[in-house]
PDB file of N, CA and C in Angstrom:
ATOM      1  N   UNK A   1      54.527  88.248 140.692  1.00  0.00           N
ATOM      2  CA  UNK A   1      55.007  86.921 140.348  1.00  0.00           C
ATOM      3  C   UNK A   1      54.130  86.346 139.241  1.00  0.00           C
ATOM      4  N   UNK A   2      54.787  85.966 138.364  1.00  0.00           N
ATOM      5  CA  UNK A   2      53.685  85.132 136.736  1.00  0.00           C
ATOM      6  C   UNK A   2      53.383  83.973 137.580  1.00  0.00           C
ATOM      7  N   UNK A   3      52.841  83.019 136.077  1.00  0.00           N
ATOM      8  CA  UNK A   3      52.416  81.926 136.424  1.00  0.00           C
ATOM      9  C   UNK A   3      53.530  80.797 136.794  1.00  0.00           C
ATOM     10  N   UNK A   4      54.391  81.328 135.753  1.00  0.00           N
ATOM     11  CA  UNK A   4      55.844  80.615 135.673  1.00  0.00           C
ATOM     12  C   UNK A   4      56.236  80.096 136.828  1.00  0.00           C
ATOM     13  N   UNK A   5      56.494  81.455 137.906  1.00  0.00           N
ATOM     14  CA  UNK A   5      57.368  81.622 138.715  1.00  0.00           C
ATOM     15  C   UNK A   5      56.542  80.659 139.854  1.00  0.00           C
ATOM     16  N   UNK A   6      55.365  80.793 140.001  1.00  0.00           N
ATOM     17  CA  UNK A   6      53.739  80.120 141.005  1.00  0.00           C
ATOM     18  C   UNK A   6      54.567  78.715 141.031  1.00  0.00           C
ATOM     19  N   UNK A   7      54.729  77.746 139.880  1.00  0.00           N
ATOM     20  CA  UNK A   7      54.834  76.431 140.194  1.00  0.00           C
ATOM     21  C   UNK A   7      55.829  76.008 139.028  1.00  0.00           C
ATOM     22  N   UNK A   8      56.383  75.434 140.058  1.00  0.00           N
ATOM     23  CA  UNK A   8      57.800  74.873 138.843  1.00  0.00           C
ATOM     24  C   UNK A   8      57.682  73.381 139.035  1.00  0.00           C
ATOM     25  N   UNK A   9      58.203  72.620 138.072  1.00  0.00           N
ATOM     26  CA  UNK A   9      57.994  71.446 137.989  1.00  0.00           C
ATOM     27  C   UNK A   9      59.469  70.847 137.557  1.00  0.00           C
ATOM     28  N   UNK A  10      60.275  69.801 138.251  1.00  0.00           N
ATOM     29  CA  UNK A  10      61.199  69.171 138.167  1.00  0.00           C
ATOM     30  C   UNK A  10      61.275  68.750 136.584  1.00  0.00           C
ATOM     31  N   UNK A  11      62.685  68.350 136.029  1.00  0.00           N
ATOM     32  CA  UNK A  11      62.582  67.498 135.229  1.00  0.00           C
ATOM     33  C   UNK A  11      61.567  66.083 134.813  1.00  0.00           C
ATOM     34  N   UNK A  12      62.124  65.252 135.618  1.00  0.00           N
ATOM     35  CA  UNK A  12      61.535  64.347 136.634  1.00  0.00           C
ATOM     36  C   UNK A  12      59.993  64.140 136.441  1.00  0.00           C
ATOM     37  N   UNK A  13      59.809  65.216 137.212  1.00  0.00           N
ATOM     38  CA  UNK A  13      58.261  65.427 136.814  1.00  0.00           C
ATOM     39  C   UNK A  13      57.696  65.254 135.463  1.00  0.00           C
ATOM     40  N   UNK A  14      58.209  66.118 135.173  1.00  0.00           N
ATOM     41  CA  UNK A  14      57.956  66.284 133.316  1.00  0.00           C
ATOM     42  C   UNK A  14      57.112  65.434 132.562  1.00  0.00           C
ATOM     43  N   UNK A  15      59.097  64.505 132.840  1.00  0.00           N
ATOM     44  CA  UNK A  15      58.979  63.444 132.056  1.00  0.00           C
ATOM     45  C   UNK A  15      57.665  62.472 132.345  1.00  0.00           C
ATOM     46  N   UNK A  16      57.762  62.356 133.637  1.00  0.00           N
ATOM     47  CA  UNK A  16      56.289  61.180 134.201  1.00  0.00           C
ATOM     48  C   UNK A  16      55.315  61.250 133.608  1.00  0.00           C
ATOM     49  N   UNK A  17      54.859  62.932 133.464  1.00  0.00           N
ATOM     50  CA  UNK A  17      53.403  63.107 133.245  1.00  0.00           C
ATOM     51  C   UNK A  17      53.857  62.886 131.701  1.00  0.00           C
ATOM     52  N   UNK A  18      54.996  63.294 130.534  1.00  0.00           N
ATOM     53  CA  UNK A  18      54.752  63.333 129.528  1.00  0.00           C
ATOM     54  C   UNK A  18      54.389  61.678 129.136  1.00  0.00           C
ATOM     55  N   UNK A  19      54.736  60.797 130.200  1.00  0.00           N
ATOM     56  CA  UNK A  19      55.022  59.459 129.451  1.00  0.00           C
ATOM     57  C   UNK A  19      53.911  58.844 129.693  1.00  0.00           C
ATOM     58  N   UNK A  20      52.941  59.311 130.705  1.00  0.00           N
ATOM     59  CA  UNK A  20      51.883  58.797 131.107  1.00  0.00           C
ATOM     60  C   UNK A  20      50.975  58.990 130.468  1.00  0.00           C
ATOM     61  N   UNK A  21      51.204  60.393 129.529  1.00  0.00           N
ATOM     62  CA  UNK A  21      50.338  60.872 128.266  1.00  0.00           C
ATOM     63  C   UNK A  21      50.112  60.341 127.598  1.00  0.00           C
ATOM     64  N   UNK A  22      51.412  59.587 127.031  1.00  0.00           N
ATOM     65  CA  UNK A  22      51.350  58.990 126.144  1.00  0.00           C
ATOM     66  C   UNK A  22      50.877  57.373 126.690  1.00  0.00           C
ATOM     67  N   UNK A  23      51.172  56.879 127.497  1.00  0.00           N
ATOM     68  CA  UNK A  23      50.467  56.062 127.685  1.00  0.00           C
ATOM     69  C   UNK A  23      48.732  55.684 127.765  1.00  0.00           C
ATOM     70  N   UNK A  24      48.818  56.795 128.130  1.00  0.00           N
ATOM     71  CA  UNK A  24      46.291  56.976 127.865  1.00  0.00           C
ATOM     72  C   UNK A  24      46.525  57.340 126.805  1.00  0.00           C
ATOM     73  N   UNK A  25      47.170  57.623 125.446  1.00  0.00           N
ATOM     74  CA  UNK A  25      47.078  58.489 124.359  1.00  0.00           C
ATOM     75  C   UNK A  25      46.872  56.714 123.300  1.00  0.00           C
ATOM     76  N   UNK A  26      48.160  56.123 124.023  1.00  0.00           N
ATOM     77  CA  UNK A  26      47.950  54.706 123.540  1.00  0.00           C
ATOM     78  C   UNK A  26      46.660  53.758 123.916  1.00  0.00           C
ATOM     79  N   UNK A  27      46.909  53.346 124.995  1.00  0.00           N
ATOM     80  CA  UNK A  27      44.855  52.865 125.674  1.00  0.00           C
ATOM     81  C   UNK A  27      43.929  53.089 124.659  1.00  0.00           C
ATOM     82  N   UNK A  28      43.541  55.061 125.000  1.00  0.00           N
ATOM     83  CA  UNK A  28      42.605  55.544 124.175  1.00  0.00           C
ATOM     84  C   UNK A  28      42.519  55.006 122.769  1.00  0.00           C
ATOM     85  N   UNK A  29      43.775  55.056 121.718  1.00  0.00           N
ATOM     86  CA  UNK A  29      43.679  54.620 120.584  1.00  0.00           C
ATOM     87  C   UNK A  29      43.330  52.988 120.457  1.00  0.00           C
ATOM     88  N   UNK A  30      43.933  52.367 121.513  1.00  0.00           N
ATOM     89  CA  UNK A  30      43.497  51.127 120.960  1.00  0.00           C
ATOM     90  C   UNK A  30      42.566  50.148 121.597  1.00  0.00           C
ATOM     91  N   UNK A  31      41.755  50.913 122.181  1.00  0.00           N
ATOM     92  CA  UNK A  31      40.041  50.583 122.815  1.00  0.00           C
ATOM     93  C   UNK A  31      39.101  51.389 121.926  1.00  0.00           C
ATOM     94  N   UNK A  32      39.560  52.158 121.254  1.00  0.00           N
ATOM     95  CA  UNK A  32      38.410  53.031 120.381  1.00  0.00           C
ATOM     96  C   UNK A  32      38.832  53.370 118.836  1.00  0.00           C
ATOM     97  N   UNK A  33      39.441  52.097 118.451  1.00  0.00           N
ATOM     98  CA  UNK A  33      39.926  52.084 117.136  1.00  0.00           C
ATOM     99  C   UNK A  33      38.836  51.180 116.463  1.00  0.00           C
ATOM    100  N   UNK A  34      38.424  51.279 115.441  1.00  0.00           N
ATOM    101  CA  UNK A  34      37.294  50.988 114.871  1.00  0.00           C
ATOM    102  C   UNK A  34      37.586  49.382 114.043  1.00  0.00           C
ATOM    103  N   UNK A  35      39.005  48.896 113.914  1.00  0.00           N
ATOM    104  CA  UNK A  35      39.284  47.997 112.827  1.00  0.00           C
ATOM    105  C   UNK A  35      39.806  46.789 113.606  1.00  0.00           C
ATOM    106  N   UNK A  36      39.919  45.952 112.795  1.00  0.00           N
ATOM    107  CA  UNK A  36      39.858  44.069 113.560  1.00  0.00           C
ATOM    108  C   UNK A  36      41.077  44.136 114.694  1.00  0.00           C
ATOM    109  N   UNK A  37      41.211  43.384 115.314  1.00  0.00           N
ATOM    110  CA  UNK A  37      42.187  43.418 116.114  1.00  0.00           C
ATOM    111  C   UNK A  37      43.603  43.161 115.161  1.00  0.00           C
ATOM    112  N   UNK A  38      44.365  43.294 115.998  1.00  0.00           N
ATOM    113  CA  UNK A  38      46.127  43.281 114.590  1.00  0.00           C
ATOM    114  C   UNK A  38      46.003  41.504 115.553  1.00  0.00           C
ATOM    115  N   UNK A  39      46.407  40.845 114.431  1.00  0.00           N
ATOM    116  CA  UNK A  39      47.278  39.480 114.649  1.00  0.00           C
ATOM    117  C   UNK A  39      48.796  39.590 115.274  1.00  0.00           C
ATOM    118  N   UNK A  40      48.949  38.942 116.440  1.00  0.00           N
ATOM    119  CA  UNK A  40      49.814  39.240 116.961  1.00  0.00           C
ATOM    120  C   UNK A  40      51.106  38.064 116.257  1.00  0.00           C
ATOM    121  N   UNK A  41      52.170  38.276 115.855  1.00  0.00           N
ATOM    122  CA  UNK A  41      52.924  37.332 115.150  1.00  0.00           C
ATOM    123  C   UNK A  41      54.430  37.414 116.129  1.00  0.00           C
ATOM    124  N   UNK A  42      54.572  35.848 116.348  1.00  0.00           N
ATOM    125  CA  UNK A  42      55.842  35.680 117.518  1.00  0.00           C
ATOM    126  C   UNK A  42      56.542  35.668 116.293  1.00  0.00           C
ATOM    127  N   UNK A  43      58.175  35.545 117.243  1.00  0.00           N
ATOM    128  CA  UNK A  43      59.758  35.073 116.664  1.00  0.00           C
ATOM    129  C   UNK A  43      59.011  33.418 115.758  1.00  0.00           C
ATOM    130  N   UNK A  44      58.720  32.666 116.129  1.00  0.00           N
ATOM    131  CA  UNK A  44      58.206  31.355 115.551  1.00  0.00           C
ATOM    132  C   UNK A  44      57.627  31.224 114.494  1.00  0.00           C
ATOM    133  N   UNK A  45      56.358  32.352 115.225  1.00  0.00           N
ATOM    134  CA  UNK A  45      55.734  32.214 113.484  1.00  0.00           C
ATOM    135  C   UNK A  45      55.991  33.085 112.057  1.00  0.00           C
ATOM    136  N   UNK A  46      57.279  33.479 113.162  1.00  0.00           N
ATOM    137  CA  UNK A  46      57.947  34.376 111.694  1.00  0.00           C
ATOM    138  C   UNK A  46      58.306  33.613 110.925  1.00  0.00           C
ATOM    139  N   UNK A  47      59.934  32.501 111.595  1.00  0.00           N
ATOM    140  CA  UNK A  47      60.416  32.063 111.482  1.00  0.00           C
ATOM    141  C   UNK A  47      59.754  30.924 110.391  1.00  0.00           C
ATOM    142  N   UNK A  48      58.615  30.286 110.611  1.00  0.00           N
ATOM    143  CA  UNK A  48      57.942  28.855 110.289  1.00  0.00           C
ATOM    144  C   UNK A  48      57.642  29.756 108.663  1.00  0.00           C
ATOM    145  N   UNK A  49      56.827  31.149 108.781  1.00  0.00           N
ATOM    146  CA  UNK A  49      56.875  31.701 107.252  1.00  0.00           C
ATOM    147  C   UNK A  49      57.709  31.563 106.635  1.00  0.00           C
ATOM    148  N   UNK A  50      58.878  31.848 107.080  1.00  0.00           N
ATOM    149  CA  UNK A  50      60.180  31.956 106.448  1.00  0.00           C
ATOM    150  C   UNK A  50      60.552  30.993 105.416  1.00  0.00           C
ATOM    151  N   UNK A  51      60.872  29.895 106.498  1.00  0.00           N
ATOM    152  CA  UNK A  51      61.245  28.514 106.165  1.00  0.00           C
ATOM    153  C   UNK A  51      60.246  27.813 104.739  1.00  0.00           C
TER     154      UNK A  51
END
């Protein structure tokens, strides 16, 4: 029997762990990013530029 055959993993599964990856992949990048924080800009203060 390979390794393959040892442990199979649902769809389901997959997906969880792939999304959770990416979720610490995100964290990681933005606790150990070296540059100012981003300005966060609402619908409002789009809007008020706009105008």
């Amino acid at each position: 029997m390979s390794k393959l055959d040892s442990k199979t993993t649902s769809i389901a599964d997959r997906k969880r762990a792939a999304e959770a990856e990416a979720v610490l992949d995100q964290m990681y990048g933005y606790f150990t990013r070296q540059e100012a924080p981003r300005v966060i800009v609402s619908e409002l203060d789009a809007a008020r530029r706009a105008a």
